[in-house]
PDB file of N, CA and C in Angstrom:
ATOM      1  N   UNK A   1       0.860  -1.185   0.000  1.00  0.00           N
ATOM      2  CA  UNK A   1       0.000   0.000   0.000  1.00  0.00           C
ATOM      3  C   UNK A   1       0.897   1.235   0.000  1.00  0.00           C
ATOM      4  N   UNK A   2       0.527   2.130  -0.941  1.00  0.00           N
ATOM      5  CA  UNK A   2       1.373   3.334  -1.002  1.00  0.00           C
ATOM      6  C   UNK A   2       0.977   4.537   0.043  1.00  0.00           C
ATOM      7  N   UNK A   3       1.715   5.297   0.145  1.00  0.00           N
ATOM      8  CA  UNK A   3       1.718   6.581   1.529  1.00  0.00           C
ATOM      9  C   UNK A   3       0.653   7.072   1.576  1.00  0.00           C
ATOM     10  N   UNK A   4      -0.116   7.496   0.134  1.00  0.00           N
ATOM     11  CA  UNK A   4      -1.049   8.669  -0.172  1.00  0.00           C
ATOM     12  C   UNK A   4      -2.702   7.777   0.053  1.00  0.00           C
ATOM     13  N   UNK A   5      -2.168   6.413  -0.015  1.00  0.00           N
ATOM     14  CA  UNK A   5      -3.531   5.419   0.392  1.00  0.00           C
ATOM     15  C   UNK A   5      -3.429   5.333   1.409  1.00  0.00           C
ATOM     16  N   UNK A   6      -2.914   5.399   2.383  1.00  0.00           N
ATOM     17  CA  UNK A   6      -2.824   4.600   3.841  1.00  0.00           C
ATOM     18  C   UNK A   6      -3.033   6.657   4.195  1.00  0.00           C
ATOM     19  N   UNK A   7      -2.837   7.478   3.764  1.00  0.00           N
ATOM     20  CA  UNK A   7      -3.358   8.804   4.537  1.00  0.00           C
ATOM     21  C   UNK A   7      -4.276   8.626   4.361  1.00  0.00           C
ATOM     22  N   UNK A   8      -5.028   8.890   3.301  1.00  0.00           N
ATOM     23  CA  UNK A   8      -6.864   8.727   2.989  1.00  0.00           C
ATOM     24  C   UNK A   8      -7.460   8.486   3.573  1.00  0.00           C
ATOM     25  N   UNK A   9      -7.057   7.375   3.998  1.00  0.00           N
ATOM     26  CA  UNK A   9      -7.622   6.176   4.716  1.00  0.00           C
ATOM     27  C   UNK A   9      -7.713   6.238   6.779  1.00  0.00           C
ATOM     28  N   UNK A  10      -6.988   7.258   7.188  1.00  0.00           N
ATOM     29  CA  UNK A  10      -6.759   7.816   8.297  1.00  0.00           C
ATOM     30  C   UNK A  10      -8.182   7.799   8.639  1.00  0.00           C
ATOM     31  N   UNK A  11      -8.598   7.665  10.077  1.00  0.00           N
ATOM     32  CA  UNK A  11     -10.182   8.138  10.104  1.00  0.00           C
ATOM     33  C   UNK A  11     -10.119   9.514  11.149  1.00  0.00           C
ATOM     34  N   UNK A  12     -11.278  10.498  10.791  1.00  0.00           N
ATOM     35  CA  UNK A  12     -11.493  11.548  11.248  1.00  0.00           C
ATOM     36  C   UNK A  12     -12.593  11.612  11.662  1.00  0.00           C
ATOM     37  N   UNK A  13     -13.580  12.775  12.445  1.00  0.00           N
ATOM     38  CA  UNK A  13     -14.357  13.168  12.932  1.00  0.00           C
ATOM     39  C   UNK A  13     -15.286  13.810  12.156  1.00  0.00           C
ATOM     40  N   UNK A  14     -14.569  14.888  11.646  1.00  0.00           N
ATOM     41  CA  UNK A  14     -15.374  15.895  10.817  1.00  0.00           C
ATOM     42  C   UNK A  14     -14.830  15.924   9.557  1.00  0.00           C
ATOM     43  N   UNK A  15     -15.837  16.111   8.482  1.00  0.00           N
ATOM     44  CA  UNK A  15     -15.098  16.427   7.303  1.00  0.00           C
ATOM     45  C   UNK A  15     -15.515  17.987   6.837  1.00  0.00           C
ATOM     46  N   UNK A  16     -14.816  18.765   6.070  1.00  0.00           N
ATOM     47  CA  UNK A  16     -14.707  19.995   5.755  1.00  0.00           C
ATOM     48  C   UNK A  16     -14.393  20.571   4.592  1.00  0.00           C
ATOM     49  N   UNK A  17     -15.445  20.892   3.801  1.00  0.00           N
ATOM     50  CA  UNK A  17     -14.967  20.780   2.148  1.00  0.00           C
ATOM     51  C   UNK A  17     -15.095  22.368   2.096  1.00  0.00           C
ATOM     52  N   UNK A  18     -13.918  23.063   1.576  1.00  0.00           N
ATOM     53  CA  UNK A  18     -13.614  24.232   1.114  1.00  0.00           C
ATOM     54  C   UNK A  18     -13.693  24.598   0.098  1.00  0.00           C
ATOM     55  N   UNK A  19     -13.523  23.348  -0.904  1.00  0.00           N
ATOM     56  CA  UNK A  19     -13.245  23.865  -2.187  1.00  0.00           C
ATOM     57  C   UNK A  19     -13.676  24.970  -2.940  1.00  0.00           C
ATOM     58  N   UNK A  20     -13.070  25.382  -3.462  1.00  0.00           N
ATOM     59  CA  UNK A  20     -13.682  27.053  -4.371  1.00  0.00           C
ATOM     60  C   UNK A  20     -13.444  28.565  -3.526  1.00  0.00           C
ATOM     61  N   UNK A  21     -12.996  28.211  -2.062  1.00  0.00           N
ATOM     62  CA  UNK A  21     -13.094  28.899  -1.341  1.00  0.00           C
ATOM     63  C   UNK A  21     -11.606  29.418  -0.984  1.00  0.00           C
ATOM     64  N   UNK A  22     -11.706  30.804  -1.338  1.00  0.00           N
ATOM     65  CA  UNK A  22     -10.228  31.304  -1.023  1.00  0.00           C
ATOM     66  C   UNK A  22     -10.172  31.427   0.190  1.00  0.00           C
ATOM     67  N   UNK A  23      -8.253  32.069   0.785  1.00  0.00           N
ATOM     68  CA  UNK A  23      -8.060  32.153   1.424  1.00  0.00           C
ATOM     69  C   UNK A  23      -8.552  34.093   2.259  1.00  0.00           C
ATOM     70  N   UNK A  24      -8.737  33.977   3.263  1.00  0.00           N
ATOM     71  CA  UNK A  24      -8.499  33.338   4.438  1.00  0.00           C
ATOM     72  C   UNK A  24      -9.551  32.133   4.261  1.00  0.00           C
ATOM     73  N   UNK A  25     -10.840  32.471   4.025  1.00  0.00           N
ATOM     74  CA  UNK A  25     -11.866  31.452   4.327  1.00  0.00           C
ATOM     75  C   UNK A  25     -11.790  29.658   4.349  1.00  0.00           C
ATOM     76  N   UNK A  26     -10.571  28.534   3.948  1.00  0.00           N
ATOM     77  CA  UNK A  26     -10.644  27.725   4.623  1.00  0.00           C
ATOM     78  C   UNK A  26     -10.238  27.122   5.941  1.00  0.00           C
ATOM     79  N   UNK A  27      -8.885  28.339   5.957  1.00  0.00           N
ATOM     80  CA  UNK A  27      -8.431  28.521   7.359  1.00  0.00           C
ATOM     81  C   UNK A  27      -9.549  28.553   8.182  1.00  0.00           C
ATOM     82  N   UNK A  28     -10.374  30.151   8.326  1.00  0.00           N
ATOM     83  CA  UNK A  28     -10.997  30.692   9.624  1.00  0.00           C
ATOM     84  C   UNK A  28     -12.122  28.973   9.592  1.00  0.00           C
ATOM     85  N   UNK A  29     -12.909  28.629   8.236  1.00  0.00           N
ATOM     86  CA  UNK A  29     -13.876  27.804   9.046  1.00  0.00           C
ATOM     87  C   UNK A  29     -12.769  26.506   9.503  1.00  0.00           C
ATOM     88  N   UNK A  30     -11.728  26.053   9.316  1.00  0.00           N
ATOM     89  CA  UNK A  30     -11.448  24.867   9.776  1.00  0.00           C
ATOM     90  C   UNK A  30     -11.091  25.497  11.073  1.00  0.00           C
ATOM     91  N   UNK A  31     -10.968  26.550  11.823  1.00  0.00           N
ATOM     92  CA  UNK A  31     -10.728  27.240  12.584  1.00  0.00           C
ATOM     93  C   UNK A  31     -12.140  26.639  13.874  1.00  0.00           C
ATOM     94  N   UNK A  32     -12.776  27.278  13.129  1.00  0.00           N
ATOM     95  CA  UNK A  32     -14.841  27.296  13.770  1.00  0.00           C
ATOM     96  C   UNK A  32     -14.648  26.114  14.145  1.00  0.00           C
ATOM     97  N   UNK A  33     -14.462  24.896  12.467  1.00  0.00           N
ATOM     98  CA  UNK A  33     -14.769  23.138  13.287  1.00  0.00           C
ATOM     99  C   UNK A  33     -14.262  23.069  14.471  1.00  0.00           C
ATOM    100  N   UNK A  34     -12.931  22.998  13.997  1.00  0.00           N
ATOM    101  CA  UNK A  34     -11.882  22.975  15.585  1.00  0.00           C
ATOM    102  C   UNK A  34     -12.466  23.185  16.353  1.00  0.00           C
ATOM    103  N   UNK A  35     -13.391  24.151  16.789  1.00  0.00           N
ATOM    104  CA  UNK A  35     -14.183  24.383  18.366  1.00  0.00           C
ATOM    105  C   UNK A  35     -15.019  23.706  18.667  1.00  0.00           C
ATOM    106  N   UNK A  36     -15.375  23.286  17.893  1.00  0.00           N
ATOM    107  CA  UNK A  36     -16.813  22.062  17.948  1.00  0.00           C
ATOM    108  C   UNK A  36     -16.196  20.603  18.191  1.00  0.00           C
ATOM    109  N   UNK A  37     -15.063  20.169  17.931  1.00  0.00           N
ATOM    110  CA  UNK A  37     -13.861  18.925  18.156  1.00  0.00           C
ATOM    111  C   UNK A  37     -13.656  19.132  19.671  1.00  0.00           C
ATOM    112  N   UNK A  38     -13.410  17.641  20.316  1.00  0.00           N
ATOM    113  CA  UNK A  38     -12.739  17.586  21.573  1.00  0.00           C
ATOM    114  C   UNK A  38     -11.595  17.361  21.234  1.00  0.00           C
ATOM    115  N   UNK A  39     -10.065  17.427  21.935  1.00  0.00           N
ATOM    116  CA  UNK A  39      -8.715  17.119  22.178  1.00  0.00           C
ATOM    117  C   UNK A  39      -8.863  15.434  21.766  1.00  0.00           C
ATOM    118  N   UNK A  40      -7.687  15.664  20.704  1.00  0.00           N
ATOM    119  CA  UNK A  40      -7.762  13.907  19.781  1.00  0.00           C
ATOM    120  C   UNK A  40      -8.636  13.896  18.747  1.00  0.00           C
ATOM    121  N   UNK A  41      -9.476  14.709  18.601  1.00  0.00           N
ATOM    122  CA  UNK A  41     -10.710  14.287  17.373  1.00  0.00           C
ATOM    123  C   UNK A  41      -9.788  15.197  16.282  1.00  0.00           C
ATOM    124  N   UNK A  42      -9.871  14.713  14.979  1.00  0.00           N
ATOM    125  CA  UNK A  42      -9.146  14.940  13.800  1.00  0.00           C
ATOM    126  C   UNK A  42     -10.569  15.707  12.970  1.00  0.00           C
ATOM    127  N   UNK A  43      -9.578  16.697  12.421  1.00  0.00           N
ATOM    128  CA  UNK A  43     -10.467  17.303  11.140  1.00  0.00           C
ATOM    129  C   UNK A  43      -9.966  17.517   9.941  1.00  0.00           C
ATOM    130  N   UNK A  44     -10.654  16.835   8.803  1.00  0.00           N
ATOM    131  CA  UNK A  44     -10.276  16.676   7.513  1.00  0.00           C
ATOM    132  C   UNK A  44     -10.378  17.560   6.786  1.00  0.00           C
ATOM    133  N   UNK A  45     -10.074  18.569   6.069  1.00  0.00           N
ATOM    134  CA  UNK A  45     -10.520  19.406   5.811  1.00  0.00           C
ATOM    135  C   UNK A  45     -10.053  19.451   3.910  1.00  0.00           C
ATOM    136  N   UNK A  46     -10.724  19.639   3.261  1.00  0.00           N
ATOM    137  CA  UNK A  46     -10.465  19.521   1.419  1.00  0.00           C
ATOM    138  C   UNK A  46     -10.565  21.532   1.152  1.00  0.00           C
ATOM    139  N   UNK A  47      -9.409  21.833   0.250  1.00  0.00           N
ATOM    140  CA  UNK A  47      -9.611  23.163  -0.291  1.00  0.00           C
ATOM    141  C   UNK A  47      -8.934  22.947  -1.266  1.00  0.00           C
ATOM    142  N   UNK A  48      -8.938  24.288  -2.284  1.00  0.00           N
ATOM    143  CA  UNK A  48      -8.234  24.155  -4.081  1.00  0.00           C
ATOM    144  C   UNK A  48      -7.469  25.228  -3.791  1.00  0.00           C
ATOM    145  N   UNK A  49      -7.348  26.342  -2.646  1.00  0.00           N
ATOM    146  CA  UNK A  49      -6.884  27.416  -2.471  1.00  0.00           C
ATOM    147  C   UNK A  49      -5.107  26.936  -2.758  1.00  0.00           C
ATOM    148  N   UNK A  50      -4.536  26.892  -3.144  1.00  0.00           N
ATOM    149  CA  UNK A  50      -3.231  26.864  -3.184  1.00  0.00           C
ATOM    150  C   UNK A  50      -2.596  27.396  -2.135  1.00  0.00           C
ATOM    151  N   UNK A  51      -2.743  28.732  -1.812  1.00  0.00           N
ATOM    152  CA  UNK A  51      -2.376  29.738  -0.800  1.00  0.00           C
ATOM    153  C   UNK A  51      -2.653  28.625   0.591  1.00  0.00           C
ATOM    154  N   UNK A  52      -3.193  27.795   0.910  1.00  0.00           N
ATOM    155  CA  UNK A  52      -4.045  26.980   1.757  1.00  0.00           C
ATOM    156  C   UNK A  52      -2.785  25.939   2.683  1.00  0.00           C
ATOM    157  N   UNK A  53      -2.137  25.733   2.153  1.00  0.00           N
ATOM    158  CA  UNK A  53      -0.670  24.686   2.135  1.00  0.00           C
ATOM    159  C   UNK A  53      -0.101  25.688   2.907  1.00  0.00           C
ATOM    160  N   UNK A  54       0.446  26.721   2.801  1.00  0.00           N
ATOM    161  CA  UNK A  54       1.471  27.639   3.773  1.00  0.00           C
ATOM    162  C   UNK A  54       0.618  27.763   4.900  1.00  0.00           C
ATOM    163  N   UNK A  55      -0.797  28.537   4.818  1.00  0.00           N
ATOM    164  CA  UNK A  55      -1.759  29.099   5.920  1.00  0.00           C
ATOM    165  C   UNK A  55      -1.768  27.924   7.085  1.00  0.00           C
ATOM    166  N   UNK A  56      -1.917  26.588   6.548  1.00  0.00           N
ATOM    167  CA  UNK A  56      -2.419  25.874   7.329  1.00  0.00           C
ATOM    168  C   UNK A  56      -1.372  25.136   8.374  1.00  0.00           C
ATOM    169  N   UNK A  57       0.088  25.144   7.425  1.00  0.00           N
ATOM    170  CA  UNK A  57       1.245  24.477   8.360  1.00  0.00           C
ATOM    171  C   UNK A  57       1.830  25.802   9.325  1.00  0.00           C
ATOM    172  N   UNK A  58       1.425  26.951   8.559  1.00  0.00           N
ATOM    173  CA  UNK A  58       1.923  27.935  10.044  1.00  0.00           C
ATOM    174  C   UNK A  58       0.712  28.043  10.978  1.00  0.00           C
ATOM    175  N   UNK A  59      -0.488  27.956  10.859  1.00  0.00           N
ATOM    176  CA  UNK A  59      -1.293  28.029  11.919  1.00  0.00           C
ATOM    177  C   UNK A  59      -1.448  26.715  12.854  1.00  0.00           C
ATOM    178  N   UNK A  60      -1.289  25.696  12.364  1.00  0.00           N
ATOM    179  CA  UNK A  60      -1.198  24.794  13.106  1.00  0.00           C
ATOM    180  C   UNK A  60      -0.183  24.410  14.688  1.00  0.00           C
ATOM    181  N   UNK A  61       1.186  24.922  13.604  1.00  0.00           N
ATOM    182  CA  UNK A  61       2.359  25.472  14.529  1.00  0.00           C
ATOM    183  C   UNK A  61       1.958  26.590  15.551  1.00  0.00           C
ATOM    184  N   UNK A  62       1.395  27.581  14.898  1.00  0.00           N
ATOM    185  CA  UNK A  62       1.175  28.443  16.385  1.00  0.00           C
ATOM    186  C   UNK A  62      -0.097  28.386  17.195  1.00  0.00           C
ATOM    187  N   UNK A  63      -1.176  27.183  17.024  1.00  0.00           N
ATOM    188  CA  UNK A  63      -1.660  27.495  17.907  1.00  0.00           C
ATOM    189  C   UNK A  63      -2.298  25.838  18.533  1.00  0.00           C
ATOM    190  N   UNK A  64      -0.488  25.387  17.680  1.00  0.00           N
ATOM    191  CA  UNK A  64      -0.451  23.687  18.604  1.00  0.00           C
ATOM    192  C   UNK A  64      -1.305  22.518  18.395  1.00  0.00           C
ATOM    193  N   UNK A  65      -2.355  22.543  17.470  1.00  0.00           N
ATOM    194  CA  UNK A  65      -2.601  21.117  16.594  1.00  0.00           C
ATOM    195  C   UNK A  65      -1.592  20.563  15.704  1.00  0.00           C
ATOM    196  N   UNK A  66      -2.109  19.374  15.722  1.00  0.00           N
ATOM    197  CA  UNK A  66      -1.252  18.522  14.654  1.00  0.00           C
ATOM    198  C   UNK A  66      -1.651  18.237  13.608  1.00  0.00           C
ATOM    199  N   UNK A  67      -0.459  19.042  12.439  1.00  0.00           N
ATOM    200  CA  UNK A  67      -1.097  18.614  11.034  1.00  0.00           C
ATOM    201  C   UNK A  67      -0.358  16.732  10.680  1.00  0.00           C
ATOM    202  N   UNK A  68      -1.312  16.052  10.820  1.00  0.00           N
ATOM    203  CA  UNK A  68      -1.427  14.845  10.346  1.00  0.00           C
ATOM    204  C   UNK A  68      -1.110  14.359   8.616  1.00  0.00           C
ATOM    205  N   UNK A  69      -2.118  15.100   7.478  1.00  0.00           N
ATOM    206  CA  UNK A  69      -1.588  15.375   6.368  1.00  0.00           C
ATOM    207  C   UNK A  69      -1.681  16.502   5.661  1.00  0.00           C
ATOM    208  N   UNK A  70      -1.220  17.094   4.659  1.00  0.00           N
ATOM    209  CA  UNK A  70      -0.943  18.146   4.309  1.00  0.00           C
ATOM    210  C   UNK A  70      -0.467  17.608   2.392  1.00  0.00           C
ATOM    211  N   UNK A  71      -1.669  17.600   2.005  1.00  0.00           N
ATOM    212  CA  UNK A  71      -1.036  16.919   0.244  1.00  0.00           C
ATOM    213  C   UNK A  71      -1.895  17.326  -1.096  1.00  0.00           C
ATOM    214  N   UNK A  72      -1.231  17.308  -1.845  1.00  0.00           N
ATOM    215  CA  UNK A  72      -2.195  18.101  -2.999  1.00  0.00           C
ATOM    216  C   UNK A  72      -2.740  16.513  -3.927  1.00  0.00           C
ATOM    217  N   UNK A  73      -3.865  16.300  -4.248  1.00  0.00           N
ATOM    218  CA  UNK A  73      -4.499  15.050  -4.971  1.00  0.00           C
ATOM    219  C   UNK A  73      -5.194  15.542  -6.080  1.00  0.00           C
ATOM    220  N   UNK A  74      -4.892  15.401  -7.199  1.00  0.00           N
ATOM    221  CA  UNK A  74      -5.568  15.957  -8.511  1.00  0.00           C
ATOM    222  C   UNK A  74      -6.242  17.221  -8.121  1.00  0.00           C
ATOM    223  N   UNK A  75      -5.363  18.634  -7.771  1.00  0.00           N
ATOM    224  CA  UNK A  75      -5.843  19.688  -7.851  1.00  0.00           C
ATOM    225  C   UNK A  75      -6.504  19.941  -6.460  1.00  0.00           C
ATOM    226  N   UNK A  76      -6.780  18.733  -5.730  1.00  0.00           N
ATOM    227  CA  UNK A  76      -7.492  19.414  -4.379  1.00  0.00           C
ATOM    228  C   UNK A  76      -6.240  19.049  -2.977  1.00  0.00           C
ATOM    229  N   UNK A  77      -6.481  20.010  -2.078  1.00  0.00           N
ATOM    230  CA  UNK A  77      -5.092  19.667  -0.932  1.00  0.00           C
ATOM    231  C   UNK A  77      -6.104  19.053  -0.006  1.00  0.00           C
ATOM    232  N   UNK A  78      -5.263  18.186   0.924  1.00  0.00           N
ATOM    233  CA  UNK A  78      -6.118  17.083   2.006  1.00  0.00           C
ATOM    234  C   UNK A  78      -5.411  17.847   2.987  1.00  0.00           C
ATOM    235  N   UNK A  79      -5.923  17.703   4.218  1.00  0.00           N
ATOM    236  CA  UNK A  79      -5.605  18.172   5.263  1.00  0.00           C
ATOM    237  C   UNK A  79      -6.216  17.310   6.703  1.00  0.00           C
ATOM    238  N   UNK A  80      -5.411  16.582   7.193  1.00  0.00           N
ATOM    239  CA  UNK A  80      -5.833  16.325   8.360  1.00  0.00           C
ATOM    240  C   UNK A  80      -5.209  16.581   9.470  1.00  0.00           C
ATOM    241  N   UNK A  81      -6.169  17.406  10.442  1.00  0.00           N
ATOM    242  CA  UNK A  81      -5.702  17.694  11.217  1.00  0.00           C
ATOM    243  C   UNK A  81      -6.101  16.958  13.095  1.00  0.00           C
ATOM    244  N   UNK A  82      -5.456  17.269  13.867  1.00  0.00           N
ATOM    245  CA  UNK A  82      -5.946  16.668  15.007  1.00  0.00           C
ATOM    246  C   UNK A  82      -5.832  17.926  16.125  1.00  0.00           C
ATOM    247  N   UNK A  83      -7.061  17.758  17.017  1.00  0.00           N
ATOM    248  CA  UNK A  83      -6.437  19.052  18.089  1.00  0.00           C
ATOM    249  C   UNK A  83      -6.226  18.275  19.279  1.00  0.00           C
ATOM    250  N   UNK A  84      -5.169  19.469  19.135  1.00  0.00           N
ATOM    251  CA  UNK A  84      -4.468  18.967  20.708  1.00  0.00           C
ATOM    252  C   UNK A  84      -4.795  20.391  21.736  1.00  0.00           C
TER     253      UNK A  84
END
């Protein structure tokens, strides 16, 4: 099984489809889910924003979730995240 199957395949809580949606806007709502998640619950989150890949590995860093994946799949980026 290759890397990008065995991420997919990760299970999450919430899912969160952005697509079409610039930035800031997939940040702030994966922001919102996050509050609605307990500590350990993962949020998946799908956007096309390009800009979306930088936003999401520095916010994660500063405000201490874990980005789990972070990958671009035919044009759309995956994102799973977990809060800690």
């Amino acid at each position: 099984m290759d890397d990008k199957m065995s991420l997919n395949t990760l299970p999450w809580q919430q899912l969160l489809d952005t697509q079409g949606l610039q930035c800031p806007l997939p940040l702030l709502k994966a922001k919102r889910a996050l509050n609605h998640l307990e500590v350990g619950q993962k949020l998946k989150v799908l956007a096309t924003d390009a800009a979306s890949q930088k936003d999401f590995a520095v916010w994660v860093q500063l405000v201490g979730h874990t980005l789990l994946q972070n990958e671009c799949i035919d044009g759309v980026y995956h994102y799973l995240i977990e809060k800690n």
